[in-house]
Protein backbone atom coordinates (compact mmCIF):
# COMPACT_ATOMS: atom_id res chain seq x y z
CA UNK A 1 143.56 114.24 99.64
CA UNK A 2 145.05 117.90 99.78
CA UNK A 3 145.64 119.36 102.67
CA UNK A 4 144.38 122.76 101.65
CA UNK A 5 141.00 122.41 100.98
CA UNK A 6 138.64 123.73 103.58
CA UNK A 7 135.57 120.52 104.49
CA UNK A 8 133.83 122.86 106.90
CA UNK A 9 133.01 126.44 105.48
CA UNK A 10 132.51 129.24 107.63
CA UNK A 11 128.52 129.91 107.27
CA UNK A 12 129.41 133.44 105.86
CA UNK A 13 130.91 131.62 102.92
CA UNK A 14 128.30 129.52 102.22
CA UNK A 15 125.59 132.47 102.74
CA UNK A 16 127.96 134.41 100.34
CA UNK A 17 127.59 131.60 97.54
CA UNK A 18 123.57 131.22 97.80
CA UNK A 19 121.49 132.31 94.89
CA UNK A 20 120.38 136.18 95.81
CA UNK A 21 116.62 137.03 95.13
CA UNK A 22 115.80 135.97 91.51
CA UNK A 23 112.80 136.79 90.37
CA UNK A 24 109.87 134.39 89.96
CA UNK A 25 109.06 133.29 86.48
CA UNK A 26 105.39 132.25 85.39
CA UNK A 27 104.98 129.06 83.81
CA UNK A 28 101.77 128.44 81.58
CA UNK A 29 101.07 125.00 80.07
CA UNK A 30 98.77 125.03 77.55
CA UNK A 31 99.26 121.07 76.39
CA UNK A 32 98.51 117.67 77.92
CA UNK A 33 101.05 116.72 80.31
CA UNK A 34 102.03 113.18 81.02
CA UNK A 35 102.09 112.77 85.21
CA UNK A 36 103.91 109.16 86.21
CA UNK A 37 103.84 108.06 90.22
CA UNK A 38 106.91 107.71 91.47
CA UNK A 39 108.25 104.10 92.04
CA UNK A 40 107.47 102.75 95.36
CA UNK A 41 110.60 101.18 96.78
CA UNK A 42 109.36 98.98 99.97
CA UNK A 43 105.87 97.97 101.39
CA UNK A 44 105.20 95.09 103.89
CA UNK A 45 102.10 92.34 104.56
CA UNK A 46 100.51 91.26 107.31
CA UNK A 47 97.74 88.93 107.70
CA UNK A 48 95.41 89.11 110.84
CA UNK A 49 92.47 87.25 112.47
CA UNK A 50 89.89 89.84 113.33
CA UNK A 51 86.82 89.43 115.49
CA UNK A 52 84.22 91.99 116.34
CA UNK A 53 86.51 93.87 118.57
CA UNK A 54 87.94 96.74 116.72
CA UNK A 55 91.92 95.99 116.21
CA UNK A 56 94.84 98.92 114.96
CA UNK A 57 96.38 97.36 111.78
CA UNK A 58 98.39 99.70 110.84
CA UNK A 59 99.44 102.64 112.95
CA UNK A 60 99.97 106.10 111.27
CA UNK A 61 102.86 106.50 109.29
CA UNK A 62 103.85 109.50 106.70
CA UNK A 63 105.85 107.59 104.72
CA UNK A 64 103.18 104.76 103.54
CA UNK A 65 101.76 105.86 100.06
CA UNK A 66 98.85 103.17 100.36
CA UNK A 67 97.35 100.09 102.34
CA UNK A 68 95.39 97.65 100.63
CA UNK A 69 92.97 95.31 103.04
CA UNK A 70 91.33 92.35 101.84
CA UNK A 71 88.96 90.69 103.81
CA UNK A 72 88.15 86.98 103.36
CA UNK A 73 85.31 85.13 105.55
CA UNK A 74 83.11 87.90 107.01
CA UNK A 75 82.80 91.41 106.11
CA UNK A 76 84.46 94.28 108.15
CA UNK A 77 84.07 97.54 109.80
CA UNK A 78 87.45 100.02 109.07
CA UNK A 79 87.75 103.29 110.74
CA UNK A 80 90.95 105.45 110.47
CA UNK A 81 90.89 107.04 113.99
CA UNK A 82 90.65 105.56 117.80
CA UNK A 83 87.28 107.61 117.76
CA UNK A 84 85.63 106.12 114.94
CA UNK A 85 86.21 102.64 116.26
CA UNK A 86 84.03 103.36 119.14
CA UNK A 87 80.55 102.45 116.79
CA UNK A 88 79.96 101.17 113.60
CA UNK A 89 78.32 104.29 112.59
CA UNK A 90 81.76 106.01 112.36
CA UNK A 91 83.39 103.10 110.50
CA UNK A 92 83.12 101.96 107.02
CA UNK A 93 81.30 98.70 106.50
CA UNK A 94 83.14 97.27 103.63
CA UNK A 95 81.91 93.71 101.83
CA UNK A 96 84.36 90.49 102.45
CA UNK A 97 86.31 89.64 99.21
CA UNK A 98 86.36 93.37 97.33
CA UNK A 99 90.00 94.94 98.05
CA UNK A 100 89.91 98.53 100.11
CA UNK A 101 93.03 100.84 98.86
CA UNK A 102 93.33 103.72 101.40
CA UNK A 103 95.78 106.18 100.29
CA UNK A 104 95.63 107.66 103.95
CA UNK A 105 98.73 107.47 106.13
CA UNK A 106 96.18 107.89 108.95
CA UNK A 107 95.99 104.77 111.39
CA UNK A 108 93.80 101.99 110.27
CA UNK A 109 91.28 99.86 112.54
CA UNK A 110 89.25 96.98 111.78
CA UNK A 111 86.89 94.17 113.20
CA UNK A 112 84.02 92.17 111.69
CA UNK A 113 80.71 92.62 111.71
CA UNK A 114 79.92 89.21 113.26
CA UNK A 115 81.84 86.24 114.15
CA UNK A 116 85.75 86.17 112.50
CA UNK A 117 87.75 86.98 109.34
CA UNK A 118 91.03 86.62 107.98
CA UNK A 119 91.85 90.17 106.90
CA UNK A 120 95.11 90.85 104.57
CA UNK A 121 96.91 93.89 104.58
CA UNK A 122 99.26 95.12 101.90
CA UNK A 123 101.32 98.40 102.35
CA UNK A 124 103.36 100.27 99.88
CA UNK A 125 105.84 102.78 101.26
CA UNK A 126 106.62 106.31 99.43
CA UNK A 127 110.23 106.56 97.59
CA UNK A 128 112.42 108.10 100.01
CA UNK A 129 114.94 109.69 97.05
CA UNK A 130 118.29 108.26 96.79
């Protein structure tokens, strides 16, 4: 390593070496243009038992990209805020056995309708850039 170089710039020299004002340049696309999702690089499961008391499955997170809940023994109720837990007309009623994908990163709560389920979640976490 040489001695003589300089690690920690004074901020006028690193103001001094920023781009000035460029002008903006307009960009029409007059052709199909191919759009791929970006890799998701971690998710987690969890499995719970539910009842008919609502239950937080997944608190709010930015960095989830989307939660998948499969339900298996009773249909469920799923509301994405504390409020719409309160009653079942603020929460989704969603069929036992059909997945639910919620791209939200919103918090998620569930509980069944009657009696108990098993209820699967499957979360898929943004790429975070490496």
């Amino acid at each position: 390593m040489s001695a003589g170089i300089e690690l920690q710039p004074e901020d006028i020299e690193v103001l001094q070496n920023e781009p000035g004002d460029e002008p903006a340049v307009l960009v029409k696309v007059e052709s199909p243009v191919r759009v791929q999702n970006l890799p998701r690089k971690a998710g987690a499961t969890k499995t719970w038992n539910l009842t008919t008391t609502p239950t937080r499955v997944l608190a709010a997170d930015h960095r989830r990209a989307s939660a998948t809940l499969l339900a298996i023994g009773g249909n469920v109720l799923v509301a994405l805020s504390s409020a719409a837990k309160e009653s079942a007309q603020s929460s989704a009623l969603w069929p036992q056995n059909v997945p639910l994908t919620i791209g939200a990163d919103s918090e998620i709560y569930a509980a069944t309708v009657t009696g108990t389920a098993t209820l699967t979640v499957i979360t898929e976490l943004w790429a975070t850039g490496e």
